[in-house]
Protein backbone atom coordinates (compact mmCIF):
# COMPACT_ATOMS: atom_id res chain seq x y z
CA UNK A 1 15.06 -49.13 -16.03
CA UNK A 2 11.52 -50.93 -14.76
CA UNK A 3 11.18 -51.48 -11.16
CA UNK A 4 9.13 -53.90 -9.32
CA UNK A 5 6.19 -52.89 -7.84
CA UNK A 6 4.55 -54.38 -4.38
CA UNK A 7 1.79 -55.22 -6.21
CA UNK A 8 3.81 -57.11 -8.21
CA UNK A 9 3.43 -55.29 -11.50
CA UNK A 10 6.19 -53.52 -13.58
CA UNK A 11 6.28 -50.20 -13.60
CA UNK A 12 8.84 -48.04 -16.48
CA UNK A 13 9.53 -44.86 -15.36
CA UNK A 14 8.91 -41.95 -17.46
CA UNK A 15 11.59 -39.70 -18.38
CA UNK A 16 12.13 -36.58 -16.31
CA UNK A 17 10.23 -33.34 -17.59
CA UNK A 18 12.53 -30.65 -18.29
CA UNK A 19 10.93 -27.82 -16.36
CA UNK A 20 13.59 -25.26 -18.06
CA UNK A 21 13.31 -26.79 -21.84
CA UNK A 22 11.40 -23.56 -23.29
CA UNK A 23 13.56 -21.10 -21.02
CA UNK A 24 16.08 -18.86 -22.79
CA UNK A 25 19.67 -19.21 -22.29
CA UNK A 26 21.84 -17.22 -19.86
CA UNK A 27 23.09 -15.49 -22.69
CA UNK A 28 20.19 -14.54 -24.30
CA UNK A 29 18.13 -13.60 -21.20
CA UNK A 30 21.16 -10.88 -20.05
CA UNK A 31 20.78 -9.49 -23.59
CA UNK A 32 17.32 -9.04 -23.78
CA UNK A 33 17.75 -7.06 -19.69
CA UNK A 34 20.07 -4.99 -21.43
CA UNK A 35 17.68 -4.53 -24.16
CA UNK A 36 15.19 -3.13 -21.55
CA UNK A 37 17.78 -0.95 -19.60
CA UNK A 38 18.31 0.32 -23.67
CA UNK A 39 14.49 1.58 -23.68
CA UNK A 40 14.78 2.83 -20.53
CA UNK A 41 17.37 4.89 -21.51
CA UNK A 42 15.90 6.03 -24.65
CA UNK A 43 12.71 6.73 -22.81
CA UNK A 44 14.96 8.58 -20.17
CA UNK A 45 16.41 10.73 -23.02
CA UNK A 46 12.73 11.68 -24.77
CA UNK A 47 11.50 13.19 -21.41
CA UNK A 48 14.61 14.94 -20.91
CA UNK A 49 14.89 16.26 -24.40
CA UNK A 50 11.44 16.70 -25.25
CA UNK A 51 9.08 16.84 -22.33
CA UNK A 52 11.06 18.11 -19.31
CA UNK A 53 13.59 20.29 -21.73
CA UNK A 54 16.26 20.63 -19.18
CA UNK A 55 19.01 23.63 -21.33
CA UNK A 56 22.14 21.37 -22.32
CA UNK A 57 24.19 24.82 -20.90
CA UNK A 58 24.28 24.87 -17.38
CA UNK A 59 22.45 28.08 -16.13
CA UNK A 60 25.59 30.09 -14.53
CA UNK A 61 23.53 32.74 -13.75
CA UNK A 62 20.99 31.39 -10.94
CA UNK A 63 23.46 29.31 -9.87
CA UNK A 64 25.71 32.09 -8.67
CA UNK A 65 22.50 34.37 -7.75
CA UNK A 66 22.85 36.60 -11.10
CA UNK A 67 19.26 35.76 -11.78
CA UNK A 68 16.16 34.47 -11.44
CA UNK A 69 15.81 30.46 -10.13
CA UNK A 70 15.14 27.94 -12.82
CA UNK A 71 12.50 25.31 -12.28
CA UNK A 72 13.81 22.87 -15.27
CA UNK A 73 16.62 21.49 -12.29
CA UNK A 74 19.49 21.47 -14.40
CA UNK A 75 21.90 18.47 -14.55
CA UNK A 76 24.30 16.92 -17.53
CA UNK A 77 21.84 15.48 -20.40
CA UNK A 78 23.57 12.28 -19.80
CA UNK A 79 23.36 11.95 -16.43
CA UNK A 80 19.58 10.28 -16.63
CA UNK A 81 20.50 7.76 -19.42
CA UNK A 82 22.46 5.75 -16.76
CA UNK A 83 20.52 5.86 -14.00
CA UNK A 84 17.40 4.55 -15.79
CA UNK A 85 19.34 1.89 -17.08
CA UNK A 86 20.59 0.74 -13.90
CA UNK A 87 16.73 1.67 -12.02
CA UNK A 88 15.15 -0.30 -14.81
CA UNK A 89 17.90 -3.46 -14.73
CA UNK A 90 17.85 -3.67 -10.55
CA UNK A 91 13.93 -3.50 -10.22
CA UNK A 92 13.14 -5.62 -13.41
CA UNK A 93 15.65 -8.32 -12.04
CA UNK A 94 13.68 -8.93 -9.33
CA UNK A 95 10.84 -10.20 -11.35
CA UNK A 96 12.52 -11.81 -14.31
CA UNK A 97 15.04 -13.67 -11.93
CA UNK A 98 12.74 -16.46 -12.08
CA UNK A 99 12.69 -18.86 -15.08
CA UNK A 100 8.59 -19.25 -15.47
CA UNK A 101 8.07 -15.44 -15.57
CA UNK A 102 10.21 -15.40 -19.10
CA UNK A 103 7.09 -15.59 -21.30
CA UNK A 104 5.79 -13.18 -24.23
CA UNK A 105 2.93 -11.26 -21.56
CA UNK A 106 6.00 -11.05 -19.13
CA UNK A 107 7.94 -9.35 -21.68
CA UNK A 108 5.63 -7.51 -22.96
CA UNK A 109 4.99 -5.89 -19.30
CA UNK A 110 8.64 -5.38 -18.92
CA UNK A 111 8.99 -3.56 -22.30
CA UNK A 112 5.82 -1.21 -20.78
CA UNK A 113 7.39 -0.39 -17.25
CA UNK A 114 10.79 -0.21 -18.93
CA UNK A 115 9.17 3.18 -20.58
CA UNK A 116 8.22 3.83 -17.22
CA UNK A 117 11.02 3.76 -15.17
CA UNK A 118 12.98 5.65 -18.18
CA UNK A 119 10.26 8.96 -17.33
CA UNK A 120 10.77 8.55 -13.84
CA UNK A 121 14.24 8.50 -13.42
CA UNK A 122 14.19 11.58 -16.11
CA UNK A 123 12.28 13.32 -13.19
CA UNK A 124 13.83 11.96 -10.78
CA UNK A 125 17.41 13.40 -11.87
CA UNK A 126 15.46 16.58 -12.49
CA UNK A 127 14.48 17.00 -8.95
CA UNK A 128 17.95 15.84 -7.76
CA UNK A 129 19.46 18.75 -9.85
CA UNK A 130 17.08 21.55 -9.03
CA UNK A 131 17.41 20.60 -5.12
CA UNK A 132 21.64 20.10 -5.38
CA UNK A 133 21.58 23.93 -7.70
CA UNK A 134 18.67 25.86 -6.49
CA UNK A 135 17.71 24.72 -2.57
CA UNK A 136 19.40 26.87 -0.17
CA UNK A 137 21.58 24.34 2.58
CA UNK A 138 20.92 21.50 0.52
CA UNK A 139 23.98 19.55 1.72
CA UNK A 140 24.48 15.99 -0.06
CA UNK A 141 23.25 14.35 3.34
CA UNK A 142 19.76 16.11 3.36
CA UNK A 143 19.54 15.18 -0.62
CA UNK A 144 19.42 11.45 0.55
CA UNK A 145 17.04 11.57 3.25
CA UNK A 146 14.57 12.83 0.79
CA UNK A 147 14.79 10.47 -1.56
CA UNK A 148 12.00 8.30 -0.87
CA UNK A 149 9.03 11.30 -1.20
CA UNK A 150 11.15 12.58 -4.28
CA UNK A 151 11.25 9.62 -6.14
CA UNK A 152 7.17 8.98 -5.42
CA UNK A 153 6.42 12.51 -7.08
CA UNK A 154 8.94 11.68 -9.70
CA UNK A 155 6.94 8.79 -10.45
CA UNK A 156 3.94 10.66 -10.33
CA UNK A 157 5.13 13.08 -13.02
CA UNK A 158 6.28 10.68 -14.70
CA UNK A 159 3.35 8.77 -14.38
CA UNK A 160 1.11 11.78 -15.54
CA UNK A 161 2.97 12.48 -18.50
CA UNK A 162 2.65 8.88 -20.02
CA UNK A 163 -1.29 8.51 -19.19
CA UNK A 164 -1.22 11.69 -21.77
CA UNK A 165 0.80 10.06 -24.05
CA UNK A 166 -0.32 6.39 -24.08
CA UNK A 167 1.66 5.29 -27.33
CA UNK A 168 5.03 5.55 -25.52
CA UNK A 169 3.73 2.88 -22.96
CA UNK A 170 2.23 0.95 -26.41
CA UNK A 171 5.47 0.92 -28.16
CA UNK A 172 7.64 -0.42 -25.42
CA UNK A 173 4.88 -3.47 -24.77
CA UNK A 174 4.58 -4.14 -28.15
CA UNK A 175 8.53 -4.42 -28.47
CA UNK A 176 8.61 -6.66 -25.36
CA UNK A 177 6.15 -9.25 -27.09
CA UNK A 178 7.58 -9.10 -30.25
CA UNK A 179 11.02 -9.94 -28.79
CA UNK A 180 9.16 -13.13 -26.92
CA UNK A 181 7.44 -13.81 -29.76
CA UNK A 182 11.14 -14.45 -31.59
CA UNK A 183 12.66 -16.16 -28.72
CA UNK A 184 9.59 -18.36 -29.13
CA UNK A 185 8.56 -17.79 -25.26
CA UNK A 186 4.99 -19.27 -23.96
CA UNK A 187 2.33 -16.57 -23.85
CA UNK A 188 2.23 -16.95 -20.54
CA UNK A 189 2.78 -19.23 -17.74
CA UNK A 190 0.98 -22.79 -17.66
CA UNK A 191 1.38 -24.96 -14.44
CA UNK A 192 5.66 -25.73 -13.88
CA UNK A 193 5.15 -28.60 -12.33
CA UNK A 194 4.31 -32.03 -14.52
CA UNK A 195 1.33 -34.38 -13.98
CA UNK A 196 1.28 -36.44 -10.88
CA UNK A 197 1.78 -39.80 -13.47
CA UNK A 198 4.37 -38.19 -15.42
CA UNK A 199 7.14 -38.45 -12.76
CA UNK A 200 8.47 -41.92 -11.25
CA UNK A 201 6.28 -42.86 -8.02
CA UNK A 202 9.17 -44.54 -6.56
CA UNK A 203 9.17 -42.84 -3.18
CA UNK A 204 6.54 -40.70 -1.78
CA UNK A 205 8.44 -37.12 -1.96
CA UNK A 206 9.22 -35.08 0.84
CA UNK A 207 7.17 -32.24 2.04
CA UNK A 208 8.60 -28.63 1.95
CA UNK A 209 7.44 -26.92 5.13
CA UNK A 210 4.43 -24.38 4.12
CA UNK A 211 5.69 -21.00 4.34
CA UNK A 212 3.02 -19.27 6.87
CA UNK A 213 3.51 -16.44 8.99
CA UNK A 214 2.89 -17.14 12.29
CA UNK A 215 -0.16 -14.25 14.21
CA UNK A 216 3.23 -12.76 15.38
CA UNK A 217 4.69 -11.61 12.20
CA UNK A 218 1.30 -10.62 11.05
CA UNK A 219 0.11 -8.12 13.63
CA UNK A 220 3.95 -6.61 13.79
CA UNK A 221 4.20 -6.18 10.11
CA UNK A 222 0.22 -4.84 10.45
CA UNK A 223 1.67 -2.25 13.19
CA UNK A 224 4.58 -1.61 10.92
CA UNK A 225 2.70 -0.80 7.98
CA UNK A 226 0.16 1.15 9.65
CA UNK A 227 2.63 3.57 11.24
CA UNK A 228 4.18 3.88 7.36
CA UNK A 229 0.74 4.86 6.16
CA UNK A 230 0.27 6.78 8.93
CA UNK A 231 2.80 9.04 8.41
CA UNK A 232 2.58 9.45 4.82
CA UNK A 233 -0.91 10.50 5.16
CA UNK A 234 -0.61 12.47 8.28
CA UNK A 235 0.61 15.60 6.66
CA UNK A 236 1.30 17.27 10.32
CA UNK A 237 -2.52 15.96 11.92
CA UNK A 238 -1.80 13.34 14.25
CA UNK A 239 -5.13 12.14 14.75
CA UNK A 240 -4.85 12.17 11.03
CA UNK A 241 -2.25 9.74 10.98
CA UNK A 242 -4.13 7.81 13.95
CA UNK A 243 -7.11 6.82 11.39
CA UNK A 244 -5.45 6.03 7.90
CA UNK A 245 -2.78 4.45 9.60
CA UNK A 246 -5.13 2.12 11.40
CA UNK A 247 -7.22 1.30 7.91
CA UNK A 248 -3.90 0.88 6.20
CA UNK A 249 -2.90 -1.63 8.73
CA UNK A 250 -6.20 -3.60 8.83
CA UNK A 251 -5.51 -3.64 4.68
CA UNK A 252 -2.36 -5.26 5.45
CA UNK A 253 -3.70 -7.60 7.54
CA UNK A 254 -6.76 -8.06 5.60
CA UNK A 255 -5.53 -8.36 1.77
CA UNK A 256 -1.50 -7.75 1.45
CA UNK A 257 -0.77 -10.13 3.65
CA UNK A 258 -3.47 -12.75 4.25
CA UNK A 259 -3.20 -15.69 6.01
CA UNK A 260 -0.07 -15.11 6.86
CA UNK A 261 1.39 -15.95 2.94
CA UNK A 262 2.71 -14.60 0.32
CA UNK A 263 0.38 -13.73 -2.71
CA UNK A 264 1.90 -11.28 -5.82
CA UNK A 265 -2.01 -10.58 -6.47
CA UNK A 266 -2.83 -9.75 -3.24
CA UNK A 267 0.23 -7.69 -2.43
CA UNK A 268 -0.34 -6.16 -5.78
CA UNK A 269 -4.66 -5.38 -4.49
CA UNK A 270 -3.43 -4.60 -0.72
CA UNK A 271 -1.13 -1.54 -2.89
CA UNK A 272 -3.64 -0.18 -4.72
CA UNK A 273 -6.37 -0.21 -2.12
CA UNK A 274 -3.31 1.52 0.73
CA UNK A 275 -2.39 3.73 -2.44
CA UNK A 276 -5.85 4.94 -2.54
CA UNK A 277 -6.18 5.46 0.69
CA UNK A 278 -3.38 7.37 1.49
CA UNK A 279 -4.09 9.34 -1.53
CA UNK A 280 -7.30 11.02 0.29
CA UNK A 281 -5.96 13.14 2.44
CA UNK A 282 -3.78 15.35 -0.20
CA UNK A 283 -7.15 15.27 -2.21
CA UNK A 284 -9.01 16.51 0.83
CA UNK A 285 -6.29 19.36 1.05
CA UNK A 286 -6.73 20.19 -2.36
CA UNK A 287 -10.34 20.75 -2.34
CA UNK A 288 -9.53 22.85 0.93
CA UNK A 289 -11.98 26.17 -0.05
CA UNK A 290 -8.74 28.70 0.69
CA UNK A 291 -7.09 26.97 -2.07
CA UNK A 292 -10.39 27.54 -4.13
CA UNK A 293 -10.23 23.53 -5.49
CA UNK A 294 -12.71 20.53 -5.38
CA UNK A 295 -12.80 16.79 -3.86
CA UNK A 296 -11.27 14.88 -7.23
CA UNK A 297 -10.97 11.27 -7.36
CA UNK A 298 -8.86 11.51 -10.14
CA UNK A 299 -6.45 13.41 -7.92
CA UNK A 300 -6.57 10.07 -5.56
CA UNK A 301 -5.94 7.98 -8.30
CA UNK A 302 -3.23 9.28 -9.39
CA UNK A 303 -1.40 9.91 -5.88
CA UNK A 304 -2.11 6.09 -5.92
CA UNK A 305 -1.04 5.16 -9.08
CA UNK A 306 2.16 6.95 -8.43
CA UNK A 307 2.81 4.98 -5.36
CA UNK A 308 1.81 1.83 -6.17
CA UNK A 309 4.86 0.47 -7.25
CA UNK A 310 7.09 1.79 -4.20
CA UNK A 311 3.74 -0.15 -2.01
CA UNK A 312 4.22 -3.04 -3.46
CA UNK A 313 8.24 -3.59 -3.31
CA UNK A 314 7.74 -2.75 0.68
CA UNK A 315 4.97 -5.01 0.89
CA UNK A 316 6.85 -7.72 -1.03
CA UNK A 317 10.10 -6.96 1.28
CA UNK A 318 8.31 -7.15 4.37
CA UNK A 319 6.37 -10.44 3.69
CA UNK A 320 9.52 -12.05 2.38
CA UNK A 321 11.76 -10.55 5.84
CA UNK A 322 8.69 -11.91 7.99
CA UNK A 323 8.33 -15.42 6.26
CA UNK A 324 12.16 -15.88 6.58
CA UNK A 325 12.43 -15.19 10.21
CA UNK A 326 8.96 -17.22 10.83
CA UNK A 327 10.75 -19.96 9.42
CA UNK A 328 14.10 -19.62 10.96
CA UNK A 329 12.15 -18.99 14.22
CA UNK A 330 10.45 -22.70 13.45
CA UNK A 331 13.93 -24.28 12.97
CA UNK A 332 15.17 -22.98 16.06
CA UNK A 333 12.26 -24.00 17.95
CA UNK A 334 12.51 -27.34 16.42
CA UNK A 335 15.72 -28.18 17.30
């Protein structure tokens, strides 16, 4: 249908761009999150099987005080096939929720960390086990409120293990691509929205209110992750905690949240860079001479590679939290 102009000219529309044309169907995108909670599992079961070699029998002995404590933390061989599947599915949601991150480099990254998270909830179940059978007083209430450490040295293990073994990480990202490859998935994301001349100019469109953080929200969510960091890197030295915490929170400020927006590159540098520096302090213990050890920076990165992925879904929490009540603070004020 043309319209008229005020210049006077006649102007045909073009025909709306289909912004979902190359996306998968519901169908086929819940079958290929299963297929990653599948890998997970699989990956979950190779750790348990062949790495961590947890007995199948459950140790009678140590757990009635017949004999010596085991360190493998024994719990049912099937017990970690679940739980990966359902770690992998609720954290890879999160990203793959939206319809432009479905391409073949997506994927292929979700095929990699579903490897991952298959190794750490392996350790993770491990740890769970030996603290349930062989910690004295470990009542199911003091099991949850150490959760959060456990599952960052889980990951660490976890972590450790697959930086040996590279072709485990390989094989899940190569699987990834190869299933975008089929669904015949972009390599990777190209702009979503269509030219300006592409779409009908027959009203000017309405302006979406930016989505800033007021200085508010920034220096409370600086405080906030400054005490976290803090004390994670305290380790009992409160004047410790006192100087990391501040660096973390000027990090925060600085990178993982800057400007007052949300940024997956900068949450993802802002991470690292708080993963590394929280990292120092267990190095600096390490190298302590009565434990007869050396300053490593290896040891750093890998305290930070461990918990870079718990940094990140706090940071990306804590932005999205602070841009929602910014916003609902502006509406209020508004009206």
């Amino acid at each position: 249908m043309s319209t008229l102009t005020t210049s006077g000219q006649i102007r045909t529309p073009a025909p709306p761009v289909a912004a979902d044309a190359a996306a998968p169907s519901t169908l086929v995108r819940c079958a290929v999150m299963a297929g990653f909670a599948i890998v997970a599992a699989l990956a979950a079961a190779h750790f348990w099987f062949n790495i961590i070699r947890v007995p199948i029998v459950r140790p009678v002995g140590p757990l009635f005080g017949q004999g010596p404590a085991s360190n493998e933390g024994w719990a049912p061989w099937y017990a970690p096939l679940p739980f990966a599947a359902v770690l992998t599915l609720a954290i890879l949601h999160l990203y793959f929720r939206r319809i432009h991150r479905w391409t073949v480099l997506g994927l292929a990254g979700g095929g990699l960390f579903a490897v991952e998270f298959g190794g750490w909830a392996a350790f993770w179940v491990k740890n769970i086990g030996y603290t349930w059978y062989f910690v004295p007083n470990a009542t199911i209430v003091a099991i949850l409120s150490v959760q959060l450490p456990m599952s960052a040295v889980a990951l660490g293990h976890a972590t450790r293990v697959l930086m040996q073994m590279p072709l485990l990480l390989a094989i899940g990202a190569v699987a990834g691509a190869v299933v975008g490859l089929l669904l015949g998935l972009p390599l990777r994301n190209s702009a979503a929205a269509a030219p300006a001349d592409a779409a009908p100019k027959l009203a000017a469109p309405k302006l979406a209110a930016p989505k800033v953080a007021g200085w508010t929200a920034r220096i409370s969510t600086s405080v906030l992750m400054g005490v976290l960091g803090g004390a994670v890197s305290s380790l009992g030295v409160w004047i410790t905690g006192i100087v990391f915490g501040s660096v973390v929170g000027l990090i925060w400020f600085f990178i993982s949240f800057r400007g007052g927006r949300y940024a997956f590159m900068n949450v993802l540098v802002g991470s690292a860079a708080i993963g590394v520096v929280i990292a120092v302090p267990f190095a600096a213990v390490m190298a302590h001479p009565s434990l007869e050890g050396h300053f490593e920076w290896k040891m750093v990165a890998l305290h930070a590679l461990a918990r870079l992925p718990v940094f990140v879904l706090i940071s990306v929490g804590v932005i999205k939290i602070a841009l929602r009540t910014a916003r609902a603070t502006a509406g209020v004020s508004r009206s």
